[in-house]
C-alpha atoms as a PDB file:
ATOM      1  CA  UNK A   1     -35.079  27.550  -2.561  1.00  0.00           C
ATOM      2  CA  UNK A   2     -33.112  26.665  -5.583  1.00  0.00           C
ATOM      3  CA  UNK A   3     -29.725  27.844  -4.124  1.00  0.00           C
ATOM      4  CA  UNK A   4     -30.545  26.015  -1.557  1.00  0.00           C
ATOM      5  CA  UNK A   5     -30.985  22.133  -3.127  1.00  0.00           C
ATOM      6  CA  UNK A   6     -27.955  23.250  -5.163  1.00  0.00           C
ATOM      7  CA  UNK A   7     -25.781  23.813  -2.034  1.00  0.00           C
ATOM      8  CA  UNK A   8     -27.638  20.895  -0.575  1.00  0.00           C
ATOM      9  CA  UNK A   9     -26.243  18.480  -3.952  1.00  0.00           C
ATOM     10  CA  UNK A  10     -23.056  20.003  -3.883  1.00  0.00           C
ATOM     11  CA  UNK A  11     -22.203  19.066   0.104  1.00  0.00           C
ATOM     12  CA  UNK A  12     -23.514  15.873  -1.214  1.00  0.00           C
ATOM     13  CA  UNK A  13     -20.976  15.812  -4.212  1.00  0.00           C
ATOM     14  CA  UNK A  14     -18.074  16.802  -1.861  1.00  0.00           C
ATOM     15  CA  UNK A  15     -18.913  14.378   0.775  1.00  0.00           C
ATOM     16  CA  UNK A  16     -19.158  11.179  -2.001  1.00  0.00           C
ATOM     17  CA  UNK A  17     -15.696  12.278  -3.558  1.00  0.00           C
ATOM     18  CA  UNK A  18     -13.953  12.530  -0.060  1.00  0.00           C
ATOM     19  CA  UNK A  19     -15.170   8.989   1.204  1.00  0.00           C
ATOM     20  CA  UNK A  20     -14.000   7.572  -2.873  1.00  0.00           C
ATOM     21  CA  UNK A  21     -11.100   9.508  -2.060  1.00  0.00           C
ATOM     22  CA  UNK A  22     -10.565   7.762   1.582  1.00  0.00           C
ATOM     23  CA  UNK A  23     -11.544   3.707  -0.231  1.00  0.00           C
ATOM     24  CA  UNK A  24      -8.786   4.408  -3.253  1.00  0.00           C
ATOM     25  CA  UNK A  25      -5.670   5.652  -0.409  1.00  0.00           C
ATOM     26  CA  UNK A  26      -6.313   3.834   2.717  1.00  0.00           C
ATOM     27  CA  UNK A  27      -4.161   0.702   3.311  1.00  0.00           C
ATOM     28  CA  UNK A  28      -6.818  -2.000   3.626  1.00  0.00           C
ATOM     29  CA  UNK A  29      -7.197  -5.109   6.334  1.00  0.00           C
ATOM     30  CA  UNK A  30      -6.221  -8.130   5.122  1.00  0.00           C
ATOM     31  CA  UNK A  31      -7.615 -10.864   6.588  1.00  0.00           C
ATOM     32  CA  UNK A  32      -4.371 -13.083   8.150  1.00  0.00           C
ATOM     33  CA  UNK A  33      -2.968 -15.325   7.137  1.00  0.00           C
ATOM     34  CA  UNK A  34      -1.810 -12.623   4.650  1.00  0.00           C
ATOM     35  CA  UNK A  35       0.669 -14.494   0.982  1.00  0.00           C
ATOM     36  CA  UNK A  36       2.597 -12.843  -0.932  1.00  0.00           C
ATOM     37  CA  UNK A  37       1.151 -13.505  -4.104  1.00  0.00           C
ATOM     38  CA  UNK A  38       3.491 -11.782  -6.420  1.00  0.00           C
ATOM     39  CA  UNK A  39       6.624  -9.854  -6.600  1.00  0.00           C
ATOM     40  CA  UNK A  40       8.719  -7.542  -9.569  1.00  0.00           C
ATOM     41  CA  UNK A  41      11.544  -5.742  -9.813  1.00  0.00           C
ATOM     42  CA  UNK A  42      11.522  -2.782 -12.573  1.00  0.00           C
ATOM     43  CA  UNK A  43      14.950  -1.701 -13.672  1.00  0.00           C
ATOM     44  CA  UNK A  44      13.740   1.618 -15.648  1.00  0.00           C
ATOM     45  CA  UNK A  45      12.748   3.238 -12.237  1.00  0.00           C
ATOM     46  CA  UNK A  46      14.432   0.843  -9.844  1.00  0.00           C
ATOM     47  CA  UNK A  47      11.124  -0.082  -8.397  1.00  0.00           C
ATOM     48  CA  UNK A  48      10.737  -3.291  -6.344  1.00  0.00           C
ATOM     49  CA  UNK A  49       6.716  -4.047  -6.309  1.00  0.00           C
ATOM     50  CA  UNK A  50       5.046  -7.106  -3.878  1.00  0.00           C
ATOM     51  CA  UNK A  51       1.056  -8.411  -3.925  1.00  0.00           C
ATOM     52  CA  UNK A  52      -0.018  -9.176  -1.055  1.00  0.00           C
ATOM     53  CA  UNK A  53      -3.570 -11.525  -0.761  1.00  0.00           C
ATOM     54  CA  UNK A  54      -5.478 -11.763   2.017  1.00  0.00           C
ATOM     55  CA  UNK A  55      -7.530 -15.492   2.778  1.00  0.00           C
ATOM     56  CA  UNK A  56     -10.525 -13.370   1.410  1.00  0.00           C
ATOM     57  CA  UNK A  57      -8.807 -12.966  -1.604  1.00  0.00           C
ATOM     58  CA  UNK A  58      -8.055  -8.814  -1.610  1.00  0.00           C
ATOM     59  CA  UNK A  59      -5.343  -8.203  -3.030  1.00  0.00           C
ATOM     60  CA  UNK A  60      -3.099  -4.974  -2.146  1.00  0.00           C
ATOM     61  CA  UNK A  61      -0.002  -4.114  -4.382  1.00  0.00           C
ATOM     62  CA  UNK A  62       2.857  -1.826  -2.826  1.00  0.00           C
ATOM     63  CA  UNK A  63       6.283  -1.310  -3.464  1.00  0.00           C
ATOM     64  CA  UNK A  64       9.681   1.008  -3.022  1.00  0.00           C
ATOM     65  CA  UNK A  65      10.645   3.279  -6.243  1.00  0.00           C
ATOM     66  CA  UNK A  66      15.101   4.305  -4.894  1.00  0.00           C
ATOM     67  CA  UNK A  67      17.941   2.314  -4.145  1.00  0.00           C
ATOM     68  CA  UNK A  68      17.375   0.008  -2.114  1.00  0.00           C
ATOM     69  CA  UNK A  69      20.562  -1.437  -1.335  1.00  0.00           C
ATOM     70  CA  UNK A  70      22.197   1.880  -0.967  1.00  0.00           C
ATOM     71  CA  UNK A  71      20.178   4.256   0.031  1.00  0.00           C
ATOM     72  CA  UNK A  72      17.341   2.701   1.863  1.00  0.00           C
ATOM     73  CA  UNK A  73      16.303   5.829   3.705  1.00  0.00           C
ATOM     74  CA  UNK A  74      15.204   7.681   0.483  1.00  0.00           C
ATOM     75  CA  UNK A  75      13.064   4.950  -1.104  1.00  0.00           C
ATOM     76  CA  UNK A  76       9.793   6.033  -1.828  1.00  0.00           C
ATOM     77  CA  UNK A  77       7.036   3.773  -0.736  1.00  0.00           C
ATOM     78  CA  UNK A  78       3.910   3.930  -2.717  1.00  0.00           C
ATOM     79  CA  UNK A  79       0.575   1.485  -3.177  1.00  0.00           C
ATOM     80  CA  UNK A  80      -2.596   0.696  -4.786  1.00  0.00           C
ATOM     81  CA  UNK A  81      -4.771  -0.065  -2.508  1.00  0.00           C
ATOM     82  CA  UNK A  82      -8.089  -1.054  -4.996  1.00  0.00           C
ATOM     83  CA  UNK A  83      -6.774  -1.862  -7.695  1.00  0.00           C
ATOM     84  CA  UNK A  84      -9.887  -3.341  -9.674  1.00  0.00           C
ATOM     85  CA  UNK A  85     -11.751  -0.286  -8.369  1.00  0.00           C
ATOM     86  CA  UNK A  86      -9.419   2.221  -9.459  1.00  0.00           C
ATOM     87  CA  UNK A  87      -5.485   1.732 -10.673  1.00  0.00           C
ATOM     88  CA  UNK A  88      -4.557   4.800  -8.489  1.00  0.00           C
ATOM     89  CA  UNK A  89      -1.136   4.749  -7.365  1.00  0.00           C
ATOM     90  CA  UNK A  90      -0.930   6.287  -3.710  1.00  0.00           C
ATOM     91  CA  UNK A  91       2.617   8.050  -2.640  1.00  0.00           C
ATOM     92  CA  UNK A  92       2.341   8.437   1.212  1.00  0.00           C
ATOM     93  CA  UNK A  93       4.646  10.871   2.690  1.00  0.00           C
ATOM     94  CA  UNK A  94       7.800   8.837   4.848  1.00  0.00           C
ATOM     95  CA  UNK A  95       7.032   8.326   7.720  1.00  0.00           C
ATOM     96  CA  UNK A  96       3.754   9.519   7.419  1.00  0.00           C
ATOM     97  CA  UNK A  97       0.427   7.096   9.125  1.00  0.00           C
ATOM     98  CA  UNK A  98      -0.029   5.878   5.981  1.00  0.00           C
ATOM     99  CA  UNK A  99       3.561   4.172   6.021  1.00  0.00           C
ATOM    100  CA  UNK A 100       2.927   3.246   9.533  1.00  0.00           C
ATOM    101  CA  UNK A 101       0.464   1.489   8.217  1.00  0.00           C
ATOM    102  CA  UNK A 102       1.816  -0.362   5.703  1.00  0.00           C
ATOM    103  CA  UNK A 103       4.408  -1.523   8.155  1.00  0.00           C
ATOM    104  CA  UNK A 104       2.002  -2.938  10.496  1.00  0.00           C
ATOM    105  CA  UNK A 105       0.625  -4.573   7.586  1.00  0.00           C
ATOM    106  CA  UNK A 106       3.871  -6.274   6.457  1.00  0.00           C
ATOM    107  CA  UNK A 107       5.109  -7.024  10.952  1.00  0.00           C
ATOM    108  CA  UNK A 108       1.611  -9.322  10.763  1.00  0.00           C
ATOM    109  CA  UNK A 109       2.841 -10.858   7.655  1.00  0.00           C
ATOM    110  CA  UNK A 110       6.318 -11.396   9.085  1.00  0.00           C
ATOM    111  CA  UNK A 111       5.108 -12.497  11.926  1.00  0.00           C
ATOM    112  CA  UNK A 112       3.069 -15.726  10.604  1.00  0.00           C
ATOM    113  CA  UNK A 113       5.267 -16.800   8.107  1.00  0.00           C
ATOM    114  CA  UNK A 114       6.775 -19.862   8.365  1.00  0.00           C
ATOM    115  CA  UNK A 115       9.548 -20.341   6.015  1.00  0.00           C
ATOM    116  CA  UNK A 116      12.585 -18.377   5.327  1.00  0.00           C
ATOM    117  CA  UNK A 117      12.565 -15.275   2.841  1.00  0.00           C
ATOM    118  CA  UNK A 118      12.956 -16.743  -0.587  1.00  0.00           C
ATOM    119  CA  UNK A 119      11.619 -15.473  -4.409  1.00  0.00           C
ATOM    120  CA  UNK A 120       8.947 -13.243  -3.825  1.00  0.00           C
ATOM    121  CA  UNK A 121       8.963 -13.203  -0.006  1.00  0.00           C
ATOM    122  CA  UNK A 122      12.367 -12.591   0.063  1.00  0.00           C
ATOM    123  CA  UNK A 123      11.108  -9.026  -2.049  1.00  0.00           C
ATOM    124  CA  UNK A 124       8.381  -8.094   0.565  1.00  0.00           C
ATOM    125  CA  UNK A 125      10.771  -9.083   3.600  1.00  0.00           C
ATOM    126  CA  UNK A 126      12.834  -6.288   1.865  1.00  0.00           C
ATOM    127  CA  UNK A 127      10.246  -3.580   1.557  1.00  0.00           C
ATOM    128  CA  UNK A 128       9.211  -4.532   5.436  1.00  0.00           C
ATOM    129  CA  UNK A 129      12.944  -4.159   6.733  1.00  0.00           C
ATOM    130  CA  UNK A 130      13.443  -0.876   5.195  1.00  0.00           C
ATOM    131  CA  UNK A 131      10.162   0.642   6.475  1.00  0.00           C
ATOM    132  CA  UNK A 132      11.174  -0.686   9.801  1.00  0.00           C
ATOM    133  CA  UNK A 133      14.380   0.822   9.902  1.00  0.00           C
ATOM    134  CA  UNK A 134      13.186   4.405   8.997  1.00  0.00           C
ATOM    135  CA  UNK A 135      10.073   4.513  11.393  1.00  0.00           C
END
């Protein structure tokens, strides 16, 4: 009996750390229209990082760590999806769903914009044309 309600707590515990797991990694669903509320570039790692903000007000930070301008194709994308949950930075693989993701993310931001890339659009405009041009 007492194996068994300590089998029964651990599925429990495994089950509750792969669904925290799943809410800190998955790219979340902004609610359009979709701003770019923020945008860095980081010379020590040659990082460019955008915030994006939802109408709802969640925010979801992502960003390339590489060269950019010369070699696009082995930028490294990487995100926090929750950050005022948990600061955890998330490296999906290229190509990977996760960047697939991300890219449809940024197309539906693209796509309502209104205005020309400039200041911090002009940084996630970057970030969405190299993702597009490796998947």
């Amino acid at each position: 009996m007492v194996k068994s309600i300590a089998l029964a707590g651990l599925i429990v515990l495994l089950l509750a750390l792969i669904v925290f797991q799943y809410a800190i990694t998955s790219v979340p669903s902004l609610e359009p229209p979709i701003t770019v509320s923020d945008a860095r570039h980081v010379d020590d790692n040659n990082s460019l990082l955008v915030s994006l903000t939802g109408s709802d007000g969640q925010r979801f930070t992502l960003g390339l760590r590489g060269d950019i301008e010369d070699k696009p194709e082995e930028t490294a994308l990487f995100f926090i999806s929750r950050p005022n949950l948990v600061p955890y930075v998330y490296w999906p693989g290229f190509r990977s769903n996760d960047e697939k993701r991300v890219l449809n993310l940024l197309a539906s931001w693209e796509k309502n914009r209104k205005a020309p890339s400039e200041g911090a659009e002009h940084a996630a405009y970057q970030i969405y044309s190299v993702l597009k041009d490796r998947n």
